[in-house]
N, C-alpha and C. Protein backbone atom coordinates (compact mmCIF):
# COMPACT_ATOMS: atom_id res chain seq x y z
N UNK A 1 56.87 154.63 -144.39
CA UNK A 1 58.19 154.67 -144.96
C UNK A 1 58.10 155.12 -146.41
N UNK A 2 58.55 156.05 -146.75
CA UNK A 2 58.24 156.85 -148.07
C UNK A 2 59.40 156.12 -149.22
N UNK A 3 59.23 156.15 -150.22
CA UNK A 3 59.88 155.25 -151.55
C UNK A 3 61.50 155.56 -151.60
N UNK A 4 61.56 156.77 -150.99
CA UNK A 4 63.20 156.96 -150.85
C UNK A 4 63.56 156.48 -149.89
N UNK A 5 63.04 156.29 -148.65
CA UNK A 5 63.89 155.36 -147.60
C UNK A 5 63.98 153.65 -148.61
N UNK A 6 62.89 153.75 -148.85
CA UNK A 6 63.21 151.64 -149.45
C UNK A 6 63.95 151.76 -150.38
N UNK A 7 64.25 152.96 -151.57
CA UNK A 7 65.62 152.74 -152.30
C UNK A 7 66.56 152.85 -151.66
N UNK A 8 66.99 153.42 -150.76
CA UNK A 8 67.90 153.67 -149.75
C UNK A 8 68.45 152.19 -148.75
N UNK A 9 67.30 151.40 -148.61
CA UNK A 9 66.99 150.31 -147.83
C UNK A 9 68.00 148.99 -148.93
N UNK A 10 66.94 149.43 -149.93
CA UNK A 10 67.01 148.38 -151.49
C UNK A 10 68.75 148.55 -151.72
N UNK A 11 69.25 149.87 -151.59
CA UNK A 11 71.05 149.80 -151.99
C UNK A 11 71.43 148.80 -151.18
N UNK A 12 71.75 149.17 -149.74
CA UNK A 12 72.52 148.92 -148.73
C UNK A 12 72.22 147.25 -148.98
N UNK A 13 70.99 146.84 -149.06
CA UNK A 13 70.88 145.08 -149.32
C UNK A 13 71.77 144.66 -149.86
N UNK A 14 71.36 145.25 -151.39
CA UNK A 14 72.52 144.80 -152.60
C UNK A 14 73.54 144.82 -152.34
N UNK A 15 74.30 145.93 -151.69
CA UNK A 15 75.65 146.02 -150.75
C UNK A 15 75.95 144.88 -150.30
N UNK A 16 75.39 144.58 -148.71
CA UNK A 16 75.69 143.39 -148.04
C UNK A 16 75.41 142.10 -149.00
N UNK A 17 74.51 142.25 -149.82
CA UNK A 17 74.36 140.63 -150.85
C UNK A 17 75.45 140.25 -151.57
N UNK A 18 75.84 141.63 -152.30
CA UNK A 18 76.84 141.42 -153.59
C UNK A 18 78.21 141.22 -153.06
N UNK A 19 78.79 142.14 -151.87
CA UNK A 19 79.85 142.13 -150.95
C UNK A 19 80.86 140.95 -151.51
N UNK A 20 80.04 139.60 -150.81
CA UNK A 20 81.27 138.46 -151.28
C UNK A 20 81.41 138.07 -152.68
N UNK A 21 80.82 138.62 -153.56
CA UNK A 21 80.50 138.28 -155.06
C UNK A 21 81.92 138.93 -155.03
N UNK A 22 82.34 140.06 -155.02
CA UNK A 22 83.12 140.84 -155.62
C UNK A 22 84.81 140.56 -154.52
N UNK A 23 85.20 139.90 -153.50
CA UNK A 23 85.97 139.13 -153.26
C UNK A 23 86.53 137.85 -153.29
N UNK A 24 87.65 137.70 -154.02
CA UNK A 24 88.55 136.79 -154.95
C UNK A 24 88.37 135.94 -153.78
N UNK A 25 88.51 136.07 -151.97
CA UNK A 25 89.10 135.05 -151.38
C UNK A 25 87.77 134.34 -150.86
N UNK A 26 86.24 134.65 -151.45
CA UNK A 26 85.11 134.42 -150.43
C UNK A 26 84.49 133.68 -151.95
N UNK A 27 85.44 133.13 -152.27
CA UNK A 27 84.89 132.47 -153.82
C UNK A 27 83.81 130.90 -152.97
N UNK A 28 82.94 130.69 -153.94
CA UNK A 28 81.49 130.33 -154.09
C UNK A 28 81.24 128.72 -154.51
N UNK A 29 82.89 128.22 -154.98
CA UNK A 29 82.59 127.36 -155.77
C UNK A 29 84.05 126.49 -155.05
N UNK A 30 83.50 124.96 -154.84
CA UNK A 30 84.24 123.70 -154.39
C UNK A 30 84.58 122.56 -155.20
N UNK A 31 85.32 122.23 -155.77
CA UNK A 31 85.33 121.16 -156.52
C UNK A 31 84.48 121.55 -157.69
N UNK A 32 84.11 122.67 -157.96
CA UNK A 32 82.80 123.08 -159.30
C UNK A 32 82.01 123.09 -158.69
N UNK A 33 81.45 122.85 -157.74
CA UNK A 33 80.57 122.90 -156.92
C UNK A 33 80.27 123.99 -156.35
N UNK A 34 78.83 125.14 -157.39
CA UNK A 34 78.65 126.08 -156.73
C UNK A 34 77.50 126.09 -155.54
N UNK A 35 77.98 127.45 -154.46
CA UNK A 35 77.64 127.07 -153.20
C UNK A 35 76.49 128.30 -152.94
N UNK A 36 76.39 129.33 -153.36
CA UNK A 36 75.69 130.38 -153.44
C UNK A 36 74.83 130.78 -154.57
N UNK A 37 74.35 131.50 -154.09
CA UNK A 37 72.66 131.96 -155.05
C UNK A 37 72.30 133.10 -154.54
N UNK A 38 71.80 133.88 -155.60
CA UNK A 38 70.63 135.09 -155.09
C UNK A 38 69.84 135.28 -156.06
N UNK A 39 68.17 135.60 -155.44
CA UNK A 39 67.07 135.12 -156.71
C UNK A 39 66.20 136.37 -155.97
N UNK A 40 65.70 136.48 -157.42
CA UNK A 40 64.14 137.80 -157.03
C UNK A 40 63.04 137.07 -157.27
N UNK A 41 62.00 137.03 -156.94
CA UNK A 41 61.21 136.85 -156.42
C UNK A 41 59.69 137.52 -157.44
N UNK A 42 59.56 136.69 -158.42
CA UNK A 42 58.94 137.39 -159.58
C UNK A 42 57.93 137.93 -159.43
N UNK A 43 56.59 136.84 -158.53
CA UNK A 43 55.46 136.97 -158.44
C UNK A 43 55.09 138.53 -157.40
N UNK A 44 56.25 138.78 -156.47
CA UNK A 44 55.80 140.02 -155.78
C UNK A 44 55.95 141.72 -156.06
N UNK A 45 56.44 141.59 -157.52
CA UNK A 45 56.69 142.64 -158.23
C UNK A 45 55.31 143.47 -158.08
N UNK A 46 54.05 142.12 -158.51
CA UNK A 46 53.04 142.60 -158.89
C UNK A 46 52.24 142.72 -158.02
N UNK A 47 52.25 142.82 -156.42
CA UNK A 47 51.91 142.90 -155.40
C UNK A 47 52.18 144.16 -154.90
N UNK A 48 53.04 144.67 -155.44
CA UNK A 48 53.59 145.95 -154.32
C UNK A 48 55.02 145.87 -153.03
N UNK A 49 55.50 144.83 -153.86
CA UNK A 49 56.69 144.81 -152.99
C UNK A 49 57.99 144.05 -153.45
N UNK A 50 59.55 144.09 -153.67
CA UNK A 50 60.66 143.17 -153.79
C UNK A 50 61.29 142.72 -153.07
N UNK A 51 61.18 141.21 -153.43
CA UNK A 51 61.95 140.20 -152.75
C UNK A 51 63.10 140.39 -152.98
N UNK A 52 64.11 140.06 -151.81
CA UNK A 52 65.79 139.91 -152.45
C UNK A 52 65.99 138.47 -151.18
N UNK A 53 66.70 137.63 -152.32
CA UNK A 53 66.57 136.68 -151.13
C UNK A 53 68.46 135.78 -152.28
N UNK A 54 69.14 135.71 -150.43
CA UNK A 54 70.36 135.10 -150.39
C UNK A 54 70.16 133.36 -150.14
N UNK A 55 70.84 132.98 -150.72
CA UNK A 55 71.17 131.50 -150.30
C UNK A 55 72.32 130.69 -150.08
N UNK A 56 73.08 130.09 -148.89
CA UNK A 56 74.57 129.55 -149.05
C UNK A 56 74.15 128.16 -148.88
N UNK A 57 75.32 126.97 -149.43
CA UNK A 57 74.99 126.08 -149.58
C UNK A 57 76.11 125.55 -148.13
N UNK A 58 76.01 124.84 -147.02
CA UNK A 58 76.95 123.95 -145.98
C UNK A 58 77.49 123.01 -146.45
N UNK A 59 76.47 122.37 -147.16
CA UNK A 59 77.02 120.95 -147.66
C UNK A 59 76.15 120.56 -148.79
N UNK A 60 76.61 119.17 -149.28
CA UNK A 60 75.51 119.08 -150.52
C UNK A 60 74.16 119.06 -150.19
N UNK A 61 74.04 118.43 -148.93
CA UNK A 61 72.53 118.90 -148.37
C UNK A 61 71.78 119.59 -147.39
N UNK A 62 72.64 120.56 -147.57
CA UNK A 62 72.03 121.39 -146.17
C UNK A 62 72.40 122.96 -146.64
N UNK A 63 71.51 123.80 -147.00
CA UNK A 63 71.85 125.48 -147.00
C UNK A 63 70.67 126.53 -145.98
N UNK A 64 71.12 127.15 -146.34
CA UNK A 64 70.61 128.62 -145.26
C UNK A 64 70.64 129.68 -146.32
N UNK A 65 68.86 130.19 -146.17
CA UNK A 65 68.35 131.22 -146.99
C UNK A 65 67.66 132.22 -145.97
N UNK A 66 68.48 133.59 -146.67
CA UNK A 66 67.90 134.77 -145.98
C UNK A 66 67.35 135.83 -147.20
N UNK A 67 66.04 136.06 -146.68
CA UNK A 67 64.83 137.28 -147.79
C UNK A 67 64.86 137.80 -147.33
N UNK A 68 65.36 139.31 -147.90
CA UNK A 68 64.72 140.84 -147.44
C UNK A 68 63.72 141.50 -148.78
N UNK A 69 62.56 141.93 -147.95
CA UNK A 69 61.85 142.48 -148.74
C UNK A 69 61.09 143.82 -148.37
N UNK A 70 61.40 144.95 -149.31
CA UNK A 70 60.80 145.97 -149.76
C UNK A 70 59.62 146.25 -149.58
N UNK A 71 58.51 146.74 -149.23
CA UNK A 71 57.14 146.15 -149.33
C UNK A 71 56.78 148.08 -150.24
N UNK A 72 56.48 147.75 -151.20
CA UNK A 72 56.21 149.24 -151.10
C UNK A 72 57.03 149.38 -152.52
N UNK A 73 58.23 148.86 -152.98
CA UNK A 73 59.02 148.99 -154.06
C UNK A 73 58.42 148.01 -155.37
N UNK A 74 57.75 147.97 -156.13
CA UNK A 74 56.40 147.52 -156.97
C UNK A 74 55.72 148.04 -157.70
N UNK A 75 54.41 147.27 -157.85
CA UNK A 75 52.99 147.42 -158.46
C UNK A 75 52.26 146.61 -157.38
N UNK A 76 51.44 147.79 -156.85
CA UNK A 76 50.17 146.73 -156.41
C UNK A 76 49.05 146.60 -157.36
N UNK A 77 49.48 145.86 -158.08
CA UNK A 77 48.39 145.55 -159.07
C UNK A 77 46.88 145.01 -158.43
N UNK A 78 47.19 144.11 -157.36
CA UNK A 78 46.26 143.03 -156.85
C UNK A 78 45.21 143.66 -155.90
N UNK A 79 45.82 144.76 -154.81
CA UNK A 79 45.02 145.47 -154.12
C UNK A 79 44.75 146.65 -154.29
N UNK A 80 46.14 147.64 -154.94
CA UNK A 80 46.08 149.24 -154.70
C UNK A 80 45.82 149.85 -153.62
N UNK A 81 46.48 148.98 -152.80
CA UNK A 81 46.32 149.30 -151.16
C UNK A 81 47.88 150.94 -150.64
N UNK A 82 48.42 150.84 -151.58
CA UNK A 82 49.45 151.87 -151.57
C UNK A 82 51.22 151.14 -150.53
N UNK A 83 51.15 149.83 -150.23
CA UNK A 83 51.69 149.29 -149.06
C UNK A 83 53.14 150.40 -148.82
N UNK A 84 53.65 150.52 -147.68
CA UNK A 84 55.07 150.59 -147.15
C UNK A 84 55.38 149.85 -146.07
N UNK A 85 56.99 148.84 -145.75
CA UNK A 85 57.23 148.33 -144.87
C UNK A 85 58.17 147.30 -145.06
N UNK A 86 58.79 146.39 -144.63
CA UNK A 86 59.58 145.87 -144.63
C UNK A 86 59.32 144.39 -144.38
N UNK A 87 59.92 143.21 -145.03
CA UNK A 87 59.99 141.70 -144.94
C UNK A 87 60.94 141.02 -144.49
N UNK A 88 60.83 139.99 -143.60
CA UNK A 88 62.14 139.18 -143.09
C UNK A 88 62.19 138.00 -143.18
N UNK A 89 62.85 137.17 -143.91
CA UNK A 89 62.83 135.40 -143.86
C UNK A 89 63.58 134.78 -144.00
N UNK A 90 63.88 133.95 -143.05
CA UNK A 90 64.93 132.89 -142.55
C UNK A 90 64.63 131.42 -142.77
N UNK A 91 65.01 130.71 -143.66
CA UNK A 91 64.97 129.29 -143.95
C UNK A 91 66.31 128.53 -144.01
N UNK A 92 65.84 126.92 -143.20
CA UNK A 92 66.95 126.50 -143.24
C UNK A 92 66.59 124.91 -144.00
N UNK A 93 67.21 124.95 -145.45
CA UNK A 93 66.66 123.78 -146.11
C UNK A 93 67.52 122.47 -146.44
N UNK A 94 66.85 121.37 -146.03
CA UNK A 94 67.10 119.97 -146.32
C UNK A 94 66.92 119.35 -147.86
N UNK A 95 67.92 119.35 -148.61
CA UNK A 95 68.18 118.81 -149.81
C UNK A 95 67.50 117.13 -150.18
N UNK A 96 66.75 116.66 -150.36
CA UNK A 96 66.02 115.43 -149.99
C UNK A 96 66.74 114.83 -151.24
N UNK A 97 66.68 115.36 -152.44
CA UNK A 97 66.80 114.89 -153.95
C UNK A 97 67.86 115.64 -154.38
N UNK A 98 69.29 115.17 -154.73
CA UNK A 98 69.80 116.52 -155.81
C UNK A 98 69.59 116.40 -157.36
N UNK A 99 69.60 116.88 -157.62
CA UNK A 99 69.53 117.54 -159.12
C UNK A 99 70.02 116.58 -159.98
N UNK A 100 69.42 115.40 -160.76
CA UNK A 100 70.50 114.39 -161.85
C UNK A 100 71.57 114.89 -162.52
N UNK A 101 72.52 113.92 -162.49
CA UNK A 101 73.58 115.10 -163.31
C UNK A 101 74.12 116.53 -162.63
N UNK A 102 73.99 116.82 -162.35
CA UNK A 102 74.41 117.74 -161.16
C UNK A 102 75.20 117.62 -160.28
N UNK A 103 76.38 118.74 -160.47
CA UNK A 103 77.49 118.68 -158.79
C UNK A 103 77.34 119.44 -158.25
N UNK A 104 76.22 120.52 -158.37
CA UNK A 104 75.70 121.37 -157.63
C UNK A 104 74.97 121.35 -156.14
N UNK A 105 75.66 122.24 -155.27
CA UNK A 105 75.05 122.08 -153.69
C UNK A 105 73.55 122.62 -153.42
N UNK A 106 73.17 123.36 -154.78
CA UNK A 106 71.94 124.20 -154.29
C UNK A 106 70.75 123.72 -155.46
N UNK A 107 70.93 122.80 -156.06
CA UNK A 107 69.96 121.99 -157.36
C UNK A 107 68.94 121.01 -156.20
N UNK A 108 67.69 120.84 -156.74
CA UNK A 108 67.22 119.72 -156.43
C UNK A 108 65.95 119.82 -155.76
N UNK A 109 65.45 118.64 -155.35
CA UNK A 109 64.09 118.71 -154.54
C UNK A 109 64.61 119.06 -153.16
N UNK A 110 63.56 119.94 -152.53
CA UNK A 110 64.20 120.23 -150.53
C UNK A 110 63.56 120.41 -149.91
N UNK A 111 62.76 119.86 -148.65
CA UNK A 111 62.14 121.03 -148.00
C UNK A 111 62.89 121.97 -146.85
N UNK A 112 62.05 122.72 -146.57
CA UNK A 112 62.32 123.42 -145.70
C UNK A 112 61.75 124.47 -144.61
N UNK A 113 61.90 124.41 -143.00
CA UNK A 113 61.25 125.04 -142.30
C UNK A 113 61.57 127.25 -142.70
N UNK A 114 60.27 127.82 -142.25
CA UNK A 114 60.91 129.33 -142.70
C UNK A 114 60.26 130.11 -141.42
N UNK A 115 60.71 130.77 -140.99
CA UNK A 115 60.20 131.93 -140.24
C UNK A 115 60.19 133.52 -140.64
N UNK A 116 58.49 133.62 -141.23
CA UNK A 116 58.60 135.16 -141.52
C UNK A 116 58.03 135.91 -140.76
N UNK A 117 58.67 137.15 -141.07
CA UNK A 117 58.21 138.90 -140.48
C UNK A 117 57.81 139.57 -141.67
N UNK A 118 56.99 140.20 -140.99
CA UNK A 118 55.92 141.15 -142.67
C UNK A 118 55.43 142.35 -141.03
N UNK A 119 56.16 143.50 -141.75
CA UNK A 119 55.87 145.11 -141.24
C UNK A 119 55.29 145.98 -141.95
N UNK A 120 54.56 146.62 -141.89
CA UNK A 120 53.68 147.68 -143.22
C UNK A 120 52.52 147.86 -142.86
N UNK A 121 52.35 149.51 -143.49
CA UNK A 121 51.35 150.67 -143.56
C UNK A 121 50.61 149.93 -145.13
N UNK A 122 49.38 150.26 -144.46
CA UNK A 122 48.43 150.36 -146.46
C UNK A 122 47.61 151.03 -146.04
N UNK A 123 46.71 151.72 -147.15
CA UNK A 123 45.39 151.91 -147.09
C UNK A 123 44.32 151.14 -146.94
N UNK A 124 43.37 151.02 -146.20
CA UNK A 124 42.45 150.08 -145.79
C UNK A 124 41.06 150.34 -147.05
N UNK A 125 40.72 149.40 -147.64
CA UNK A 125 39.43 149.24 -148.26
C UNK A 125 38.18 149.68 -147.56
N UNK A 126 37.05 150.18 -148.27
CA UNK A 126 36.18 150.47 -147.67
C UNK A 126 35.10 149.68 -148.66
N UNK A 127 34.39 149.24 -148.01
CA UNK A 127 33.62 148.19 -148.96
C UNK A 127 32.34 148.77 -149.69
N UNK A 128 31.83 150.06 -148.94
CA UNK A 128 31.11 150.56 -150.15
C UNK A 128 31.43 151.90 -149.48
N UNK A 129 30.58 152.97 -150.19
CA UNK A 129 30.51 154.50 -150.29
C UNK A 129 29.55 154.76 -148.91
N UNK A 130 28.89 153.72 -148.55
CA UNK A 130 28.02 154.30 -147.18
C UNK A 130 28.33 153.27 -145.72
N UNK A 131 29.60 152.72 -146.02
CA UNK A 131 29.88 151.50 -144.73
C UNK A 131 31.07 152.41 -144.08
N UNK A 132 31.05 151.57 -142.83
CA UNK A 132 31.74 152.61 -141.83
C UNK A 132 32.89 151.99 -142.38
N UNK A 133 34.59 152.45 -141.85
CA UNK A 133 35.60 152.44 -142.34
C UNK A 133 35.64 151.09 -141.87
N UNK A 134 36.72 150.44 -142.24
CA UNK A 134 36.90 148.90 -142.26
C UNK A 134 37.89 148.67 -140.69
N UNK A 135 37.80 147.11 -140.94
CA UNK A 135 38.10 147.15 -139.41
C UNK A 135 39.62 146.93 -139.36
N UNK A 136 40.05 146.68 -140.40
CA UNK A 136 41.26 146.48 -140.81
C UNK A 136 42.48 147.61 -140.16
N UNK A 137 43.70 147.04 -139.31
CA UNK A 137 44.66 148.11 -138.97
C UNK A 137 45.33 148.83 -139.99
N UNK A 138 45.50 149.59 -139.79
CA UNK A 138 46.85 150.45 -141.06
C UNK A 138 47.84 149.92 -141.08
N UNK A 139 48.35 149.89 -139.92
CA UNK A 139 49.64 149.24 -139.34
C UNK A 139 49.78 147.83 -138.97
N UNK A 140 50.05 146.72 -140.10
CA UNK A 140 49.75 144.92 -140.08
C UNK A 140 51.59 144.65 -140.19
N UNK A 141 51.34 143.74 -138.69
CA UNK A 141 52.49 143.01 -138.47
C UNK A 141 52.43 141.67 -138.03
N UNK A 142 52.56 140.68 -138.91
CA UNK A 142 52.16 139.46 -138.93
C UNK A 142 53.58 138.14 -138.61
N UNK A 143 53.16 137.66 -138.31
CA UNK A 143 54.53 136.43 -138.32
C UNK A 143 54.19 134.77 -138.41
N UNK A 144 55.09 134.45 -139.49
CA UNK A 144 54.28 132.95 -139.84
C UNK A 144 55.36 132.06 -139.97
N UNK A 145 55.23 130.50 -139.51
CA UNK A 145 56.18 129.69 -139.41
C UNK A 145 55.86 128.40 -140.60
N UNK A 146 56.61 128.64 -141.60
CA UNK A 146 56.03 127.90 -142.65
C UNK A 146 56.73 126.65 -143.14
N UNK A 147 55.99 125.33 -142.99
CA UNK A 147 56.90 124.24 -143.54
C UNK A 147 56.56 124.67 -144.94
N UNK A 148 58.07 124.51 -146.02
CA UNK A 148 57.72 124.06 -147.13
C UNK A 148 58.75 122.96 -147.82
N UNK A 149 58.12 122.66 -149.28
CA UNK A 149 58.76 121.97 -150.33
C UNK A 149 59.14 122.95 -151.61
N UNK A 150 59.90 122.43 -152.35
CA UNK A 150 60.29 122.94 -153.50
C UNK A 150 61.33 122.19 -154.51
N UNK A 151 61.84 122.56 -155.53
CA UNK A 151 62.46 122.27 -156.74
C UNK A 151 63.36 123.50 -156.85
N UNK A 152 64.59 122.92 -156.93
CA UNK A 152 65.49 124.35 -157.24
C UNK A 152 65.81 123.40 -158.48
N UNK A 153 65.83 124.14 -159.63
CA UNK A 153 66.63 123.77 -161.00
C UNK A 153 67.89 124.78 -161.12
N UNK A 154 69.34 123.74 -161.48
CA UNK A 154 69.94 124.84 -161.95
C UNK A 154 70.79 125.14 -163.27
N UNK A 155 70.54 125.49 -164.45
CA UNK A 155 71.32 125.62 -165.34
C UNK A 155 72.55 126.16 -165.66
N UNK A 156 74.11 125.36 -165.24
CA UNK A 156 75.05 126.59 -165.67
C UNK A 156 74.90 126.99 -164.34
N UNK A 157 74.59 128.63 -164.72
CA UNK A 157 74.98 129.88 -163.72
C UNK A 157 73.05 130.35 -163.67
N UNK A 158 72.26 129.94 -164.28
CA UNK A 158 70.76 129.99 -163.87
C UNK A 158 70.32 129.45 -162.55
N UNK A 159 69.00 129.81 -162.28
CA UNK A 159 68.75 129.44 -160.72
C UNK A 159 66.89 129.55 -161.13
N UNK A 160 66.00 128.30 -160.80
CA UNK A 160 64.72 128.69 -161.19
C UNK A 160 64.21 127.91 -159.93
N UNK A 161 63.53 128.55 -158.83
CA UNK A 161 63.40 127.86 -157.74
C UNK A 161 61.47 128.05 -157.66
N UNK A 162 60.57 126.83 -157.43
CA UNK A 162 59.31 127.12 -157.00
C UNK A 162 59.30 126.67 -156.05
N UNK A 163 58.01 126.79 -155.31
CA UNK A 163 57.91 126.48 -153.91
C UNK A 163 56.26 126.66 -153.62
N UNK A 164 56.37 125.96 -152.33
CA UNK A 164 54.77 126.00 -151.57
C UNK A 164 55.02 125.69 -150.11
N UNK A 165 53.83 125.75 -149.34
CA UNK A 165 54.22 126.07 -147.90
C UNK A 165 52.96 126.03 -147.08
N UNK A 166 52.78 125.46 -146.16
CA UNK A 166 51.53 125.94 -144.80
C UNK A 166 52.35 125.92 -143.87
N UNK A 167 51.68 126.83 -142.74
CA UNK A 167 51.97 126.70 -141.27
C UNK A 167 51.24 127.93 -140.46
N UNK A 168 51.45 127.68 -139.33
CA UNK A 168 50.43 128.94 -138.40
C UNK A 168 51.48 130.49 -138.72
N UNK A 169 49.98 131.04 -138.37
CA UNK A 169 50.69 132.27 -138.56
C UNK A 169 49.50 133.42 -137.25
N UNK A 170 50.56 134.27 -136.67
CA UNK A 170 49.76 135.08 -136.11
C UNK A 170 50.02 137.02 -135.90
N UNK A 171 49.20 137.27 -135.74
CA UNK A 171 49.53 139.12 -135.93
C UNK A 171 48.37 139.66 -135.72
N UNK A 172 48.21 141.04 -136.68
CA UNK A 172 47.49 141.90 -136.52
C UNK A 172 46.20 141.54 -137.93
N UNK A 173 46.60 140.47 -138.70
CA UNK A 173 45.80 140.49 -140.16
C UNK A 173 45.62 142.03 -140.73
N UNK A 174 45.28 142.08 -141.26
CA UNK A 174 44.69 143.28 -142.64
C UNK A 174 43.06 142.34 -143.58
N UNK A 175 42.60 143.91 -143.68
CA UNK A 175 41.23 143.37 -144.97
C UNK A 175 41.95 143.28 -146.14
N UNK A 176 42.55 142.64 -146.28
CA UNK A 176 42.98 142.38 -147.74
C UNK A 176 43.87 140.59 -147.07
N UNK A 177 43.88 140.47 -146.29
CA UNK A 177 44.35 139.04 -146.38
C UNK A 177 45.26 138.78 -147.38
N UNK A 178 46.28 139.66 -147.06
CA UNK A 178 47.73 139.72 -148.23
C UNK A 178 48.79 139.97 -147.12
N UNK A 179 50.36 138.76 -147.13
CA UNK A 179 51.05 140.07 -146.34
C UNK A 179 52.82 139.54 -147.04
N UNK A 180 52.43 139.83 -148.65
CA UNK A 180 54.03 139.88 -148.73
C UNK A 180 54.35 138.98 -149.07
N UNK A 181 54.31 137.64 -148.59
CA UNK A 181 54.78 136.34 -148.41
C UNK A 181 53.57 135.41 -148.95
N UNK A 182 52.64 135.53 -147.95
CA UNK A 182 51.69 134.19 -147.86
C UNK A 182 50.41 134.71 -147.35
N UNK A 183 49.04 134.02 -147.85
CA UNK A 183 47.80 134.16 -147.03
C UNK A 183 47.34 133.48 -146.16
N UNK A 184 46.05 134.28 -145.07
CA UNK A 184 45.33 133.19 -144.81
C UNK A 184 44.57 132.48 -144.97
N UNK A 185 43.94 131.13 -144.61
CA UNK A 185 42.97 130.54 -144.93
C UNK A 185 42.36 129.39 -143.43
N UNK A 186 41.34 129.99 -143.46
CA UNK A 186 40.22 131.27 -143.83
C UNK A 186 40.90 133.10 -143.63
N UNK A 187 40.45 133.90 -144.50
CA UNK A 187 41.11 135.09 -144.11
C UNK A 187 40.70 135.68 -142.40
N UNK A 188 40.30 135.38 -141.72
CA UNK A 188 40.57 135.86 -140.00
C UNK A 188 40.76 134.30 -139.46
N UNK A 189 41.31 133.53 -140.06
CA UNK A 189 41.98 132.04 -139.25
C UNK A 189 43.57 132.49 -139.52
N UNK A 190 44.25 131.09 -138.67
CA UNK A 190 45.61 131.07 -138.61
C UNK A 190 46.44 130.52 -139.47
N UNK A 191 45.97 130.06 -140.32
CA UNK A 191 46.60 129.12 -141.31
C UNK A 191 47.37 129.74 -142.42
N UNK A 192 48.59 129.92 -142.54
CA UNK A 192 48.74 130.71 -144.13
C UNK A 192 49.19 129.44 -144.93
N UNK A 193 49.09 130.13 -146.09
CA UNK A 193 49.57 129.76 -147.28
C UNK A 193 50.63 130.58 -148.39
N UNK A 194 51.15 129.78 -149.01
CA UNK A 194 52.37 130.29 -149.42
C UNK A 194 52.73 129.46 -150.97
N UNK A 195 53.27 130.17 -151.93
CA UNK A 195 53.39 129.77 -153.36
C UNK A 195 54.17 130.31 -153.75
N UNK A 196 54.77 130.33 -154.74
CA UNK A 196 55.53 130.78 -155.72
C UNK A 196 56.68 130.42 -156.78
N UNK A 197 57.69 131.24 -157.12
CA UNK A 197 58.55 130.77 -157.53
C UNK A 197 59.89 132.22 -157.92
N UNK A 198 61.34 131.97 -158.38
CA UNK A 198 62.09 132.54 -157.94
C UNK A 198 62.92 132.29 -159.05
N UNK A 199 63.73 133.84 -159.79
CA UNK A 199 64.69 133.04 -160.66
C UNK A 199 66.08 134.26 -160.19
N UNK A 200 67.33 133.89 -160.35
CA UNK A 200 68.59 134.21 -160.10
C UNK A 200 69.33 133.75 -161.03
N UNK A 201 70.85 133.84 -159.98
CA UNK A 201 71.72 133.17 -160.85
C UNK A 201 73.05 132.34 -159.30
N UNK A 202 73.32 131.80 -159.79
CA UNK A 202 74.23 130.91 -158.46
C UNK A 202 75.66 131.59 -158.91
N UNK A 203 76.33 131.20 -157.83
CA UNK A 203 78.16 131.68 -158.01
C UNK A 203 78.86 131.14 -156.91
């Protein structure tokens, strides 16, 4: 997928994300109580790929988060593997703690179950100048079911969300034991892992 299809990809997101932002009757906020969020995804800038990830709030303790991600729109700083391809993630999170002081639906400690998709081309490493090519596919499509925890803080109209995560995961792997989201551990076991953190703004 060449860099103009994922800007192309990258509009149409923002489209469907921003959509209800910009209608008076699909307003965000209950009693002051804002119900929506959208946050990027800092740490994967430097990977070689952007996060765009939605969040609505049901109730004070219960929302639904959807990530689309770019794989390919970046810096691969970490591998220089060249990535292209696409990310999918669906979480549905339990508010355990809200936020002190807070009338906010999307503040607080939560966990939450996630189901990802990770699609993408890279260049495969070759480990020296005289080893045969690596065993690694070009083409890594992985899928991982991840419990996690986290902290959403929210200031105002700020949004600073971290997070962490295990659960099985299975696919095609890659030699680089990278896919977007989360690793494995051991890199040819099932186990991923998952970290990070996320800043936006709520409405």
């Amino acid at each position: 997928m060449s860099l103009k299809h994922n800007l192309v990809l990258l509009l149409a997101l923002l489209a469907c994300i921003l959509h209800p932002v910009l209608l008076p009757a699909q307003s965000g906020t209950l009693g002051g109580a804002r119900r929506n969020d959208f946050k990027i995804t800092m740490l994967s800038l430097g990977s070689g790929s952007s996060r765009f990830t939605y969040e609505r709030a049901f109730s004070p303790r219960n929302s639904a988060e959807l990530t689309l991600g770019v794989i390919g729109l970046g810096w691969d700083f970490m591998n220089h593997s060249d990535p292209h391809g696409l990310l999918l993630k669906f979480a549905f999170k339990w508010r355990l703690a809200p936020q002190p002081r807070s009338n906010s639906w999307l503040a607080g400690f939560y966990l939450k179950p996630e189901l990802v998709f990770a699609a993408f081309r890279q260049d495969c490493r070759y480990r020296d100048a005289y080893s045969a090519p690596p065993q690694c596919p070009a083409q890594t499509r992985q899928v991982a079911l991840l419990a996690e925890c986290g902290y959403q803080l929210l200031l105002r109209w700020f949004v600073f969300d971290v997070y962490c995560g295990l659960g099985p995961s299975f696919g095609t792997g890659n030699d680089y034991n990278y896919y977007h989201s989360f690793m494995l551990f051991p890199s040819d076991g099932w186990l991923a892992f998952t970290a990070g953190y996320r800043i936006g703004f709520a409405f």
